[in-house]
C-alpha atoms as a PDB file:
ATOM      1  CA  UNK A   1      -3.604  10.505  15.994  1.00  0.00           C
ATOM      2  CA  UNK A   2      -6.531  11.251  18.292  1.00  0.00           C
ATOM      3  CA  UNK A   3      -4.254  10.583  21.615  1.00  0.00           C
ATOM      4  CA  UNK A   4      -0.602  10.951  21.688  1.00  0.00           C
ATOM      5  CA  UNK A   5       0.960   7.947  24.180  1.00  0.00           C
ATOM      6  CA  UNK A   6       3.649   8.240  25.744  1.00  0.00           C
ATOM      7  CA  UNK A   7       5.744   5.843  27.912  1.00  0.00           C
ATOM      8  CA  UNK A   8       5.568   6.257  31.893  1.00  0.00           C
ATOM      9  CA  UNK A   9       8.944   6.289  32.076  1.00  0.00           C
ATOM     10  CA  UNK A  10       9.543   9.203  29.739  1.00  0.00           C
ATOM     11  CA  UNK A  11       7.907  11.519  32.113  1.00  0.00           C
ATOM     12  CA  UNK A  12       9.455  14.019  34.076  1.00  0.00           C
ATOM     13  CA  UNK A  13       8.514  14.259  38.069  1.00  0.00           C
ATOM     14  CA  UNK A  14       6.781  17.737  37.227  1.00  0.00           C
ATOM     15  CA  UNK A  15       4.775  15.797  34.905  1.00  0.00           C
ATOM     16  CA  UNK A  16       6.201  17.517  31.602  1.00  0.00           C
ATOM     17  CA  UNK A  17       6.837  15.065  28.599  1.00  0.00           C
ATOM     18  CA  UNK A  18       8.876  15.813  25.509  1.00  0.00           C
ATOM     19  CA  UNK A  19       7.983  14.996  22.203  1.00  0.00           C
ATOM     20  CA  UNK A  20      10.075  13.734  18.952  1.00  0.00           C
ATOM     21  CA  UNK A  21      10.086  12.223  15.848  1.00  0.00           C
ATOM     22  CA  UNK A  22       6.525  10.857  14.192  1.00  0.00           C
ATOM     23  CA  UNK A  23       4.453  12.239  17.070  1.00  0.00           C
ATOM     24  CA  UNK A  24       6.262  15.732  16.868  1.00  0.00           C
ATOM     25  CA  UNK A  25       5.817  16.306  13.246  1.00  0.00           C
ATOM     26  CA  UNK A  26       1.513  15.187  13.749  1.00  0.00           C
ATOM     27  CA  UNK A  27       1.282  18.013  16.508  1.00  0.00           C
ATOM     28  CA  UNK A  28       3.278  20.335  14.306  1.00  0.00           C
ATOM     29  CA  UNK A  29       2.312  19.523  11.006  1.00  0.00           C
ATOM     30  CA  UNK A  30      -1.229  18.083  11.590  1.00  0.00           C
ATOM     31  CA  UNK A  31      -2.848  19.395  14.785  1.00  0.00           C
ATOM     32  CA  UNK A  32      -1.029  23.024  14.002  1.00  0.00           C
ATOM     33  CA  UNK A  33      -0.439  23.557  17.587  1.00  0.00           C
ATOM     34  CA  UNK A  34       0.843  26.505  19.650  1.00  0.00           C
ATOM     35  CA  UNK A  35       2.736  27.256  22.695  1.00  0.00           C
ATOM     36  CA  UNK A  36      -0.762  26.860  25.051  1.00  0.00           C
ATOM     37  CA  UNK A  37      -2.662  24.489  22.843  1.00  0.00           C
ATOM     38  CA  UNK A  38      -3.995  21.480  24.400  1.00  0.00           C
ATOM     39  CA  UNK A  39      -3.726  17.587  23.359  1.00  0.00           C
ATOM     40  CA  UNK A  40      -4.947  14.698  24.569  1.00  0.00           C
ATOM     41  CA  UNK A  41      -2.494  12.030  25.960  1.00  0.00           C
ATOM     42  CA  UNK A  42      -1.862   8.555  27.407  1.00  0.00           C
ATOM     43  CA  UNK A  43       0.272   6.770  29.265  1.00  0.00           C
ATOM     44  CA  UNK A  44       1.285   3.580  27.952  1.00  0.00           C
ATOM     45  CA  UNK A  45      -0.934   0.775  29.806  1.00  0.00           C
ATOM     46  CA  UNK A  46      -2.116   3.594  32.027  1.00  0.00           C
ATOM     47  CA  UNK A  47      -4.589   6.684  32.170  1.00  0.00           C
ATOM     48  CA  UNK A  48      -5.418   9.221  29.866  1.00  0.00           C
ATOM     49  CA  UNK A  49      -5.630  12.895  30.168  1.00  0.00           C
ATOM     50  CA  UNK A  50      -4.466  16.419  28.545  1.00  0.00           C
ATOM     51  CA  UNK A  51      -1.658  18.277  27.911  1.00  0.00           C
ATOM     52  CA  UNK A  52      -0.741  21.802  27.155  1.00  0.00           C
ATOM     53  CA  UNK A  53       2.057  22.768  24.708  1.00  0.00           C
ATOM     54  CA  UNK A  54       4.480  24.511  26.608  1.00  0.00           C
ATOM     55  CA  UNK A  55       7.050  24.947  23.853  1.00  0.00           C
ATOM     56  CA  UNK A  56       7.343  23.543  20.962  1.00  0.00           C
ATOM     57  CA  UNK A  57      10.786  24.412  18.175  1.00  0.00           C
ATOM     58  CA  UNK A  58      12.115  22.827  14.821  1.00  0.00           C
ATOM     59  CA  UNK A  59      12.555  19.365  16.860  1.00  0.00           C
ATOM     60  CA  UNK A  60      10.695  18.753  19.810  1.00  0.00           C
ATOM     61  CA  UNK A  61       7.733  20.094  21.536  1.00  0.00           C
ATOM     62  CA  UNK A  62       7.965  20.506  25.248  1.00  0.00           C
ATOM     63  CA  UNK A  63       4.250  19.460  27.299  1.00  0.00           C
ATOM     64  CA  UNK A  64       2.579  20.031  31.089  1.00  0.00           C
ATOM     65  CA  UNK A  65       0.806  16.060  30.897  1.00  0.00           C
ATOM     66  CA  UNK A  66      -2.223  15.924  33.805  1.00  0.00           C
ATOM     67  CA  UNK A  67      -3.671  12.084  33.848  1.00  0.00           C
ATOM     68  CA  UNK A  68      -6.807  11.721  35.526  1.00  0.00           C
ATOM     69  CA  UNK A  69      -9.492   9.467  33.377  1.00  0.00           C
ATOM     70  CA  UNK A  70      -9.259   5.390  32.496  1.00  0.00           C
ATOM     71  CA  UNK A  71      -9.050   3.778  28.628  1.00  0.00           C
ATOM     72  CA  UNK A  72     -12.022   2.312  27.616  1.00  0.00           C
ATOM     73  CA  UNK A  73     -13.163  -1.094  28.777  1.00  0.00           C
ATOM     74  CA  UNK A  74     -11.337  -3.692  26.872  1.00  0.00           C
ATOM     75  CA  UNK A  75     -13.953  -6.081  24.525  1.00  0.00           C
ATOM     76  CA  UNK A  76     -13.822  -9.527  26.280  1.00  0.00           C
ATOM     77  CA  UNK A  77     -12.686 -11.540  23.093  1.00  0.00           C
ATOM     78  CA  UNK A  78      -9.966 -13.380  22.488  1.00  0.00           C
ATOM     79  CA  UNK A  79      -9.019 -13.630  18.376  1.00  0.00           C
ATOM     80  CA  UNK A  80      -7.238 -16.613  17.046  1.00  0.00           C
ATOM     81  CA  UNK A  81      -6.071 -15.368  13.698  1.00  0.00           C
ATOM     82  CA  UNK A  82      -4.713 -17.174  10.812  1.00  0.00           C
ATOM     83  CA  UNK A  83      -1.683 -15.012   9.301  1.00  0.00           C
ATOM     84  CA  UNK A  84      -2.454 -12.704   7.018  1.00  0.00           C
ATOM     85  CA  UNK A  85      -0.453 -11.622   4.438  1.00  0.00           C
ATOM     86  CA  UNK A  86       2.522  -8.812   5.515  1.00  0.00           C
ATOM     87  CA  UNK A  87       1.040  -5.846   4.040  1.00  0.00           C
ATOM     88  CA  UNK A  88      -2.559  -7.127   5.130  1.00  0.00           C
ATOM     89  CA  UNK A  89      -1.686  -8.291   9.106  1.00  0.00           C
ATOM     90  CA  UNK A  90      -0.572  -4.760   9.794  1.00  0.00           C
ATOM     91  CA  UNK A  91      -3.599  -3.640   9.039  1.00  0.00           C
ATOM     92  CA  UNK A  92      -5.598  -5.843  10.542  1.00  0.00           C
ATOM     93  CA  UNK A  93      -3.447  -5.608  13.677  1.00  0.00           C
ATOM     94  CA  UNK A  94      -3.747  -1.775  13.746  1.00  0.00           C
ATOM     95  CA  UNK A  95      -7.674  -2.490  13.260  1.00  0.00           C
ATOM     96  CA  UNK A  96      -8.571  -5.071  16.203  1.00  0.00           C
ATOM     97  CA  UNK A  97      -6.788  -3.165  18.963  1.00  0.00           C
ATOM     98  CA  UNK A  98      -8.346  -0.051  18.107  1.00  0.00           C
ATOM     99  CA  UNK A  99     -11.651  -1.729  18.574  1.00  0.00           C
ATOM    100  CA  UNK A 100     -10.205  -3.135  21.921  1.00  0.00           C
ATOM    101  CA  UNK A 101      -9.338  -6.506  21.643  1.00  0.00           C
ATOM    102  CA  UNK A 102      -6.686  -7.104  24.364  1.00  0.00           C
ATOM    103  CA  UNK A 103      -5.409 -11.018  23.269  1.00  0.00           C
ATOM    104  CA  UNK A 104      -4.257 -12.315  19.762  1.00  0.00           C
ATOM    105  CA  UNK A 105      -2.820 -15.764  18.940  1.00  0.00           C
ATOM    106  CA  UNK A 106      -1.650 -15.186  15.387  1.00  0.00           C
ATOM    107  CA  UNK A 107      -1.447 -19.116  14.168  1.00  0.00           C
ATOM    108  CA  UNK A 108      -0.765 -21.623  11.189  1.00  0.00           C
ATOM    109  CA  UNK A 109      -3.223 -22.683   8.493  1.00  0.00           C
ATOM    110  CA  UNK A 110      -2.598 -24.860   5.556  1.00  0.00           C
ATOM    111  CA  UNK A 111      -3.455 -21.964   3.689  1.00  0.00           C
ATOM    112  CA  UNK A 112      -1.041 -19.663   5.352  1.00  0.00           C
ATOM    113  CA  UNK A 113       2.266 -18.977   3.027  1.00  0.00           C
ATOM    114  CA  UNK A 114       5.394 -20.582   4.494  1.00  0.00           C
ATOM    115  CA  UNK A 115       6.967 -17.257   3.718  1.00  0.00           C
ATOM    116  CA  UNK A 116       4.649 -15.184   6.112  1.00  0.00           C
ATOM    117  CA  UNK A 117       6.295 -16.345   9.008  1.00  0.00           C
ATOM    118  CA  UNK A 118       9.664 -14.777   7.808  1.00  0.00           C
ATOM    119  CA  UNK A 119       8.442 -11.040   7.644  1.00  0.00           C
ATOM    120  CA  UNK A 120      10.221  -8.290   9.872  1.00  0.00           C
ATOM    121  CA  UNK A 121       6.482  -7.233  10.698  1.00  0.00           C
ATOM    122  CA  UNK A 122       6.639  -9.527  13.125  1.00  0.00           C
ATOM    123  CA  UNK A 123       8.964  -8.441  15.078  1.00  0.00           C
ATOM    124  CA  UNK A 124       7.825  -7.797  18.527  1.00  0.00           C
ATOM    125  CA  UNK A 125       8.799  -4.206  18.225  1.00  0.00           C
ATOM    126  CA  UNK A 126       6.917  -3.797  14.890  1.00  0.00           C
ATOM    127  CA  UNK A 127       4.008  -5.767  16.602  1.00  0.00           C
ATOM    128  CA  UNK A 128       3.881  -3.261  19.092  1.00  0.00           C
ATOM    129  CA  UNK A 129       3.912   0.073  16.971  1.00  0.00           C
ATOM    130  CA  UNK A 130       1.243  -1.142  14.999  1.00  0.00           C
ATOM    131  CA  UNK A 131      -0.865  -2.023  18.126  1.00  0.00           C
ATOM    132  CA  UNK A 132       0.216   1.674  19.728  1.00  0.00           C
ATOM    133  CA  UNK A 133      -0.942   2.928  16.063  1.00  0.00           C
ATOM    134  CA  UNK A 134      -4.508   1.488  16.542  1.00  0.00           C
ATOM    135  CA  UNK A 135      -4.941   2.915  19.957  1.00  0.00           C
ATOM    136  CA  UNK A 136      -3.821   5.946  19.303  1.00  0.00           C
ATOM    137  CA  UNK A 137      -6.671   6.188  16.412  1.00  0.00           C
ATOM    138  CA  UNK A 138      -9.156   4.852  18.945  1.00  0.00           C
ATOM    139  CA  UNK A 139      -7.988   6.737  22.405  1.00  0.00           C
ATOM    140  CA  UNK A 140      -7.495   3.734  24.150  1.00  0.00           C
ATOM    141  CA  UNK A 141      -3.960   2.816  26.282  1.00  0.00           C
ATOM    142  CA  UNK A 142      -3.947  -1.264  26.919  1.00  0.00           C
ATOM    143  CA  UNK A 143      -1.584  -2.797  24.678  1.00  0.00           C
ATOM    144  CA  UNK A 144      -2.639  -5.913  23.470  1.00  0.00           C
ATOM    145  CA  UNK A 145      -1.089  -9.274  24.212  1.00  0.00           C
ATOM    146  CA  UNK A 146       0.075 -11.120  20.664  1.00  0.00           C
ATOM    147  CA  UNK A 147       1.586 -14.349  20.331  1.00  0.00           C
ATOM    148  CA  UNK A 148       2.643 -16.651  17.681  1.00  0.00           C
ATOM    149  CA  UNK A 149       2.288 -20.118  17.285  1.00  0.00           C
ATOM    150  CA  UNK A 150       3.377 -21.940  13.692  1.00  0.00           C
ATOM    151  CA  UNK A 151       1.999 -25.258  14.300  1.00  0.00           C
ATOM    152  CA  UNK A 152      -1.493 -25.334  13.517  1.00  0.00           C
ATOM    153  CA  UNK A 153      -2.371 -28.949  15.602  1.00  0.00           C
ATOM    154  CA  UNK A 154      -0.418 -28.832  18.299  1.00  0.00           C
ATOM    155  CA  UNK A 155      -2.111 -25.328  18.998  1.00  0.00           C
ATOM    156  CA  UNK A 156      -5.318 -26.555  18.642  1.00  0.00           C
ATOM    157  CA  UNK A 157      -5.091 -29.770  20.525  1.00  0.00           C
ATOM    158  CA  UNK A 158      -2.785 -28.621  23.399  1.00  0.00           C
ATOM    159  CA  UNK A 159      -3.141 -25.033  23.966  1.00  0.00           C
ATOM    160  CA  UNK A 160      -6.380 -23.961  22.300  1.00  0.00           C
ATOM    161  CA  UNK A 161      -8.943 -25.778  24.781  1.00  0.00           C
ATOM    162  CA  UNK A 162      -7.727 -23.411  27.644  1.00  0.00           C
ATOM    163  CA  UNK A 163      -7.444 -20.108  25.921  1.00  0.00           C
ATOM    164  CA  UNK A 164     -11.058 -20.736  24.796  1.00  0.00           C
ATOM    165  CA  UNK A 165     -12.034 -22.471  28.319  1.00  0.00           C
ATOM    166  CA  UNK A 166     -15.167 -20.335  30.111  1.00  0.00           C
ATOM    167  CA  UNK A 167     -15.715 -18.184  27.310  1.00  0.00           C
ATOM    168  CA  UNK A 168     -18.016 -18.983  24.110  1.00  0.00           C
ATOM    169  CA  UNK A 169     -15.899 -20.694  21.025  1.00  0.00           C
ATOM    170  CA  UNK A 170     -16.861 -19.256  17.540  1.00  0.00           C
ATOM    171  CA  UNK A 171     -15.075 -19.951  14.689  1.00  0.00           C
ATOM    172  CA  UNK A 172     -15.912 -17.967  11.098  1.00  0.00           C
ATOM    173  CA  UNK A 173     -16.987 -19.956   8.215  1.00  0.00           C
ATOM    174  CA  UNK A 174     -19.183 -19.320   4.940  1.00  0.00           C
ATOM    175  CA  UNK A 175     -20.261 -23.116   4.333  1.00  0.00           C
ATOM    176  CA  UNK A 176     -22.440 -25.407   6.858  1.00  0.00           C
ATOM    177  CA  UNK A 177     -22.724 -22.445   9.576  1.00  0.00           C
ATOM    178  CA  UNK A 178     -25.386 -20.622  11.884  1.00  0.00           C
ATOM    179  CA  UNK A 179     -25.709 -17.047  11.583  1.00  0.00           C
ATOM    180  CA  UNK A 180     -23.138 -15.047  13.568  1.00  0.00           C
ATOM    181  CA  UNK A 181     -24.610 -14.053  16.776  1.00  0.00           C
ATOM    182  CA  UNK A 182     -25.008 -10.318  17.894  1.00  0.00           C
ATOM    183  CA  UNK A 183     -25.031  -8.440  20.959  1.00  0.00           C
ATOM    184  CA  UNK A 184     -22.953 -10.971  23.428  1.00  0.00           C
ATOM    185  CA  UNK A 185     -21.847  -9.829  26.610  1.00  0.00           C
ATOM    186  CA  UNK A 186     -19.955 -12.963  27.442  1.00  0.00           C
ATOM    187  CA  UNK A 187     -16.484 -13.694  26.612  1.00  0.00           C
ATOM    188  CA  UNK A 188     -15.484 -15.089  23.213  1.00  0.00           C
ATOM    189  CA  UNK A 189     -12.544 -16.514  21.929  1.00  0.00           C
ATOM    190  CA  UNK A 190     -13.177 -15.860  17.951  1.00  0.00           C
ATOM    191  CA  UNK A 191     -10.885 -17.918  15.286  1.00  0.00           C
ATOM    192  CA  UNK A 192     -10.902 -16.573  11.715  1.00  0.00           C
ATOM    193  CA  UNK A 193      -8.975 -18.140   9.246  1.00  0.00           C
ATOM    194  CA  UNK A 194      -6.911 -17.291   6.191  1.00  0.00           C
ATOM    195  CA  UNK A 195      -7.985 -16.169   2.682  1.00  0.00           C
ATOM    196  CA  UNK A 196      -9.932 -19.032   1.386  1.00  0.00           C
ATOM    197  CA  UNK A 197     -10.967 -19.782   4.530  1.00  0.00           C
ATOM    198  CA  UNK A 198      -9.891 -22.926   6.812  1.00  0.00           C
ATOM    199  CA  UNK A 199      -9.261 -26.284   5.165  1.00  0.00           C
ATOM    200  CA  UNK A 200     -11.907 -28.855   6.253  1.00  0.00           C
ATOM    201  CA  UNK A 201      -9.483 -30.739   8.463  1.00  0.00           C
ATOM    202  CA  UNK A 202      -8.889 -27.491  10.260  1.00  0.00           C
ATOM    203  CA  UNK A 203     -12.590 -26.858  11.082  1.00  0.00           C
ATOM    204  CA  UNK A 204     -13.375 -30.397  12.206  1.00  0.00           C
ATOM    205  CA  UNK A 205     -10.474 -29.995  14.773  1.00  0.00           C
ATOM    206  CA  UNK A 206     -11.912 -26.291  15.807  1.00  0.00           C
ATOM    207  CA  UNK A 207     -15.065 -28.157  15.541  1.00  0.00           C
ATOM    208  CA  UNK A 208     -13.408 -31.036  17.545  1.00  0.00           C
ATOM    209  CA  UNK A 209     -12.018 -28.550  20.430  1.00  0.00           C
ATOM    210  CA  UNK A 210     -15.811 -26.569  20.876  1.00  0.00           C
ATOM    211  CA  UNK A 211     -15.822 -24.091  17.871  1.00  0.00           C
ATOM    212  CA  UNK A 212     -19.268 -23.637  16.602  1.00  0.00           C
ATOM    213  CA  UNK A 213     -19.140 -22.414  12.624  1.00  0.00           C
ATOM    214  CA  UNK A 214     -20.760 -18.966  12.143  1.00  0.00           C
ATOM    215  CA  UNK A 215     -21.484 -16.795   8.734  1.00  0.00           C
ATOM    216  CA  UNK A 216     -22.184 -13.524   7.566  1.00  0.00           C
ATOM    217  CA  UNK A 217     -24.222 -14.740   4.818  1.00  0.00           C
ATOM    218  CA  UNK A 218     -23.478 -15.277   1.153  1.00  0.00           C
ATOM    219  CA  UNK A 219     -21.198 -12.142   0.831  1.00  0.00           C
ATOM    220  CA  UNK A 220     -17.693 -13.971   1.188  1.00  0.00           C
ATOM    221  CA  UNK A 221     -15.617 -11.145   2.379  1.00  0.00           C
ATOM    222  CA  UNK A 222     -11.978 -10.755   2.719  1.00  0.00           C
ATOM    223  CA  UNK A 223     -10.152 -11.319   5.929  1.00  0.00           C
ATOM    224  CA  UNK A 224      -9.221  -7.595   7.029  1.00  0.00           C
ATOM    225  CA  UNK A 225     -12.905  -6.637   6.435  1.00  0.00           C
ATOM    226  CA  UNK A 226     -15.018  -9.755   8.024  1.00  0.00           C
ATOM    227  CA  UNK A 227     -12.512  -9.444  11.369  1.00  0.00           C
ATOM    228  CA  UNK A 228     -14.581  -5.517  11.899  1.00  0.00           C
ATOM    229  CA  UNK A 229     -18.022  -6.909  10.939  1.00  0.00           C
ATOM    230  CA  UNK A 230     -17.603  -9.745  12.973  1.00  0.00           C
ATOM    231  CA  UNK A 231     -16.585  -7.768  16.049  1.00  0.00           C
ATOM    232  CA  UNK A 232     -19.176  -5.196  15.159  1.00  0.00           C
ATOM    233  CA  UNK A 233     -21.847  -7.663  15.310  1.00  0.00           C
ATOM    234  CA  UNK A 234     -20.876  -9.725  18.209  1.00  0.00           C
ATOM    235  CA  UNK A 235     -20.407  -6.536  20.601  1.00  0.00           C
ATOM    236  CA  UNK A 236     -22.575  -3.758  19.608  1.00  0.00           C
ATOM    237  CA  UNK A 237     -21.049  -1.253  21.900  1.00  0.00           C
ATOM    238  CA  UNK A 238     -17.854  -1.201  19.867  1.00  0.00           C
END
C-alpha cells in the first residue's frame, strides 16, 4: 500500500482521519509506524497528501491528513475487455487502474464461460475494492468507471461505435494484424479478448465497427499479461 485512501466523508473538520481494519493492520504491521510517523494519503476521487500518526492502539490509528497535490493524469484509453476468468479479472482489474485507465466495459465473447457472469467478484462493491487496491499500489485517487454488458452484438453494433467515437479503435489479435503501435498520445479505446482470443465473427464485427487488428508478435501471451504490454507500449509514460 504505497497511499492509504480514504473516503471524503470520513474526515473530520480538523482534518484528522481514523483508521481500521485492512489499512490499520498495513500501517501497524507493515509500515511499523509510530505516534509522529508520516504516510501518504488520498482522498477518494480527490487530492493526495500526508499524514502524521497521531495515535495509533490495538485497533485503530488516529491521523492529522493535509491534502495539497493532484493524482496522476489519467491514460486516455478506454479498454473493452472480454471476461476473464474470476480469479484472473481481479487481477487484471487491480492491474489496469493502477496504470490509470479510468473506463472499462467488461463484455461477452463466445469464448467467455456462461458461468463467469455469475461470480460475486462482480459485485459493484468487489469491483470497487479491487480498483481502490490498484491505486493504492500506484498512488493514484480516480476510481475507474466499469460496466458490464453480456451481449456481445448488441454491444458492438449499438453502443460500441460511440464509446470508441473520436478516439483511435485497436483491437488485439495474433493472426492477420499490424504491429501494435507505440508512443500514442491520442485517445484509444483498446478491445482485448478472451483466452484464445476472439472468434472470427467477433473480429469482423470489431473490424466492421473501426477496430484495426494489432500484435505483439509470435509470443501468444495470456490475457492478464498482454493487457500491461499493450498499455506499456501504446503510452510510454506509464
Amino acid at each position: 500500500m504505497n497511499l492509504l485512501l480514504f473516503s471524503q466523508q470520513t474526515l473530520s473538520k480538523a482534518n484528522t482521519l481514523e483508521v481500521h481494519g485492512r489499512q490499520y493492520h498495513h500501517l501497524r504491521d507493515v509500515l511499523n509506524v509510530t505516534v509522529g510517523s508520516k504516510v501518504r494519503v488520498g482522498a477518494i476521487g480527490g487530492q493526495i497528501g500526508c499524514a502524521q500518526v497521531l495515535a495509533i492502539d490495538d485497533s485503530s490509528a488516529m491521523l492529522r491528513v493535509k491534502l495539497d497535490s493532484q493524482p496522476p493524469p489519467p491514460l486516455p484509453l478506454t479498454l473493452v475487455l472480454a471476461l476473464p476468468r474470476p480469479k484472473m479479472m481481479r487481477r487484471v482489474i487491480q492491474t489496469v487502474a493502477s496504470l490509470g485507465v479510468k473506463e472499462i466495459h467488461l463484455i461477452n465473447s463466445y469464448r467467455v464461460d456462461k458461468s463467469y457472469w455469475q461470480t460475486p467478484w462482480l459485485e459493484p462493491e468487489s469491483l470497487r475494492e479491487q480498483c481502490l487496491l490498484g491505486l493504492e499500489q500506484s498512488g493514484d485517487t480516480q476510481l475507474p468507471e466499469i460496466h458490464l454488458h453480456k451481449r456481445f452484438k448488441p454491444f458492438v453494433e449499438d453502443e460500441l461505435p460511440a464509446i470508441a467515437s473520436g478516439t483511435k479503435p485497436l483491437v488485439a489479435h495474433p493472426y492477420n494484424a499490424a504491429p501494435c503501435p507505440v508512443s500514442l498520445t491520442e485517445p484509444t479505446t483498446l478491445a482485448v479478448g478472451p483466452e484464445g482470443g476472439f472468434i472470427s465473427y467477433e473480429i469482423d464485427k470489431l473490424v466492421a465497427c473501426g477496430f484495426q487488428p494489432v500484435t505483439l508478435g509470435a509470443r501468444i501471451q495470456s490475457v492478464e499479461t498482454a493487457i500491461p504490454v499493450l498499455i506499456a507500449r501504446l503510452f510510454t509514460a506509464v
